[in-house]
Protein backbone atom coordinates (compact mmCIF):
# COMPACT_ATOMS: atom_id res chain seq x y z
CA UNK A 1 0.00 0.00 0.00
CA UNK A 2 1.15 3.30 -0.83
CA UNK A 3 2.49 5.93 2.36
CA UNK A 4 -0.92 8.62 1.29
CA UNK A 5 -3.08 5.34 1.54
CA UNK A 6 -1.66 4.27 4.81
CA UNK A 7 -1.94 8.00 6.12
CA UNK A 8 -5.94 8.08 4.75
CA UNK A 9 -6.22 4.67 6.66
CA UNK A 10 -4.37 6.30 10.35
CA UNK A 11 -1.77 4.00 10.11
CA UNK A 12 0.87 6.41 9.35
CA UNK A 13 0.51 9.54 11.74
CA UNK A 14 -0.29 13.27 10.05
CA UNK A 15 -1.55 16.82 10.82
CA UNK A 16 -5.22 16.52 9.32
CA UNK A 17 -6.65 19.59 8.38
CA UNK A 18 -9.61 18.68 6.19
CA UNK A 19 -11.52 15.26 6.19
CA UNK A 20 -14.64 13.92 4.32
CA UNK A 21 -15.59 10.52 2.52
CA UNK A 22 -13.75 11.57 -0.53
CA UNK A 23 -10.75 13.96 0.34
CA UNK A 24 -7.92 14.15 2.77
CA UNK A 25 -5.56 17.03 3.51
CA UNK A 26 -2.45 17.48 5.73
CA UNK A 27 -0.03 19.14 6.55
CA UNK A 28 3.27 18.51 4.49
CA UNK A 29 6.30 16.66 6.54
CA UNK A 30 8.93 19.09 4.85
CA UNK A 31 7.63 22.65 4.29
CA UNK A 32 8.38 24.68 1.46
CA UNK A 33 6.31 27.74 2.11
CA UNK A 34 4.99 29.35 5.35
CA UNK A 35 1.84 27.27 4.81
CA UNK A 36 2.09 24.13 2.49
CA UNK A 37 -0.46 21.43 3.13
CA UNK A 38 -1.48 18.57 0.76
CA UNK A 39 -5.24 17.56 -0.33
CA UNK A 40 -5.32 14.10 -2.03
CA UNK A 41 -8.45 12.24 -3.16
CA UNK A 42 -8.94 9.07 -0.82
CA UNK A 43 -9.27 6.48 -3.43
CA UNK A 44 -6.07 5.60 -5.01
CA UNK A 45 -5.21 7.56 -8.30
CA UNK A 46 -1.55 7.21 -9.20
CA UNK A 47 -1.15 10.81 -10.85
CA UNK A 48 -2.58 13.27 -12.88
CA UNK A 49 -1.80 10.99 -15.69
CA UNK A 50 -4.55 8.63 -14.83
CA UNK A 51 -7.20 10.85 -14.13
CA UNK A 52 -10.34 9.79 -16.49
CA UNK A 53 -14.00 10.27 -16.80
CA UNK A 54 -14.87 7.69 -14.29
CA UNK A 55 -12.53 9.75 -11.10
CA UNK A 56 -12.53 13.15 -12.21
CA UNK A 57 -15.26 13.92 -9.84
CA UNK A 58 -12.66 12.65 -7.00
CA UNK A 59 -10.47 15.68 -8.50
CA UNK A 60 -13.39 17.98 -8.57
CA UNK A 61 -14.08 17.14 -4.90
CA UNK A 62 -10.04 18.36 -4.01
CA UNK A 63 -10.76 21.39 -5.99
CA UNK A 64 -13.55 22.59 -4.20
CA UNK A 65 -11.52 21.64 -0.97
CA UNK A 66 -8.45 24.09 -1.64
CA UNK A 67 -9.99 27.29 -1.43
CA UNK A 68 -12.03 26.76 1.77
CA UNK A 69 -8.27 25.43 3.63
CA UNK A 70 -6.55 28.43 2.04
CA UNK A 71 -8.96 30.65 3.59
CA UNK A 72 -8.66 28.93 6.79
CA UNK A 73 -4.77 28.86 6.72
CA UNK A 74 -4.77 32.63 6.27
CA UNK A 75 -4.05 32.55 2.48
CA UNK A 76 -5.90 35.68 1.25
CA UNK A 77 -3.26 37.22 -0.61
CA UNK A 78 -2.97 33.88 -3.19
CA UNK A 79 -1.34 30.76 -3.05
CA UNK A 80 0.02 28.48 -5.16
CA UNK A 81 -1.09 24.57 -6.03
CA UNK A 82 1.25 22.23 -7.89
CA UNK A 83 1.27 18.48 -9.21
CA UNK A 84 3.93 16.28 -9.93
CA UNK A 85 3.27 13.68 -12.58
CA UNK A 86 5.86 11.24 -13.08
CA UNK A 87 8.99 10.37 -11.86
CA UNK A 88 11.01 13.61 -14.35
CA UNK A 89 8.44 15.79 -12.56
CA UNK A 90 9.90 14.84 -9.17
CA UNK A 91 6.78 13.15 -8.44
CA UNK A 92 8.48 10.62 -5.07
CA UNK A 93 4.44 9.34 -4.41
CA UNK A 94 2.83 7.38 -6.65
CA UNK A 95 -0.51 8.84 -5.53
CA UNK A 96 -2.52 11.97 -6.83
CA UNK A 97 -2.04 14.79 -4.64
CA UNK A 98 -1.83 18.70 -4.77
CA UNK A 99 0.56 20.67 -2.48
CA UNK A 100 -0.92 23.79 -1.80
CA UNK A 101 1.83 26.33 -0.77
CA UNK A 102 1.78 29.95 0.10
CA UNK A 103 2.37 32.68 2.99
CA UNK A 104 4.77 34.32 1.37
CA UNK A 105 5.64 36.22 -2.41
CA UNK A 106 6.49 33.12 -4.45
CA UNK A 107 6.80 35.55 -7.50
CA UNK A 108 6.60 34.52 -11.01
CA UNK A 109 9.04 31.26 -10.59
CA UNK A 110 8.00 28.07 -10.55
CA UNK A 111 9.04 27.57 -7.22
C-alpha cells in the first residue's frame, strides 16, 4: 500500500486539516512555504496521468476543498497549487495529490 493510503487509513501519523468521505488534507512533513499542506483524493489515483472520466469527480471534490483550507490557513493574498506527474516531474508518491503552498511572495518562478 502506498504511504498517502496508509496515512488516509491512520496507520501512518499526520496533521489533518480537512476530512470527508472523498478527500484528505495534511499538513506537508517538509515545508516549502509558510503554509504548504497537501489535499489528495482518498481512493487511489496514481497521478494526474490517470485521471479519467470515471474519477474526475474525485479531483473535482479536491478542488472545491483548496480554497475553503486556504482561507482557513490565512491565504488571502494567493497561493500556489502544484502536481507532480511522473517520476522527471519529481513526483516521489505514486498517488494523486496537490501541495498547496503559500504565505509568502512566491513571484513569477515556478518555485
Amino acid at each position: 500500500m502506498c504511504v498517502f493510503c496508509e496515512i488516509i487509513n491512520g496507520n501512518i501519523p499526520s496533521q489533518c486539516l480537512y476530512e470527508d468521505e472523498y478527500v484528505y488534507a495534511f499538513r506537508d512533513i517538509n515545508p516549502q512555504a509558510p503554509v504548504h499542506f497537501l489535499v489528495i483524493p482518498k481512493q487511489h489515483i496514481e497521478s494526474a496521468g490517470k485521471i479519467t472520466a470515471e474519477n474526475s469527480d474525485l479531483v473535482a471534490k479536491c478542488f472545491e476543498v483548496i480554497p475553503k483550507l486556504a482561507a482557513e490557513q490565512g491565504l488571502s493574498n494567493g497561493y500556489r497549487i502544484i502536481s507532480n506527474c511522473g517520476p522527471d516531474a519529481g513526483q516521489s508518491v505514486e498517488h494523486l495529490h496537490f501541495h498547496v503552498l503559500g504565505g509568502k511572495s512566491m513571484g513569477e518562478k515556478l518555485v
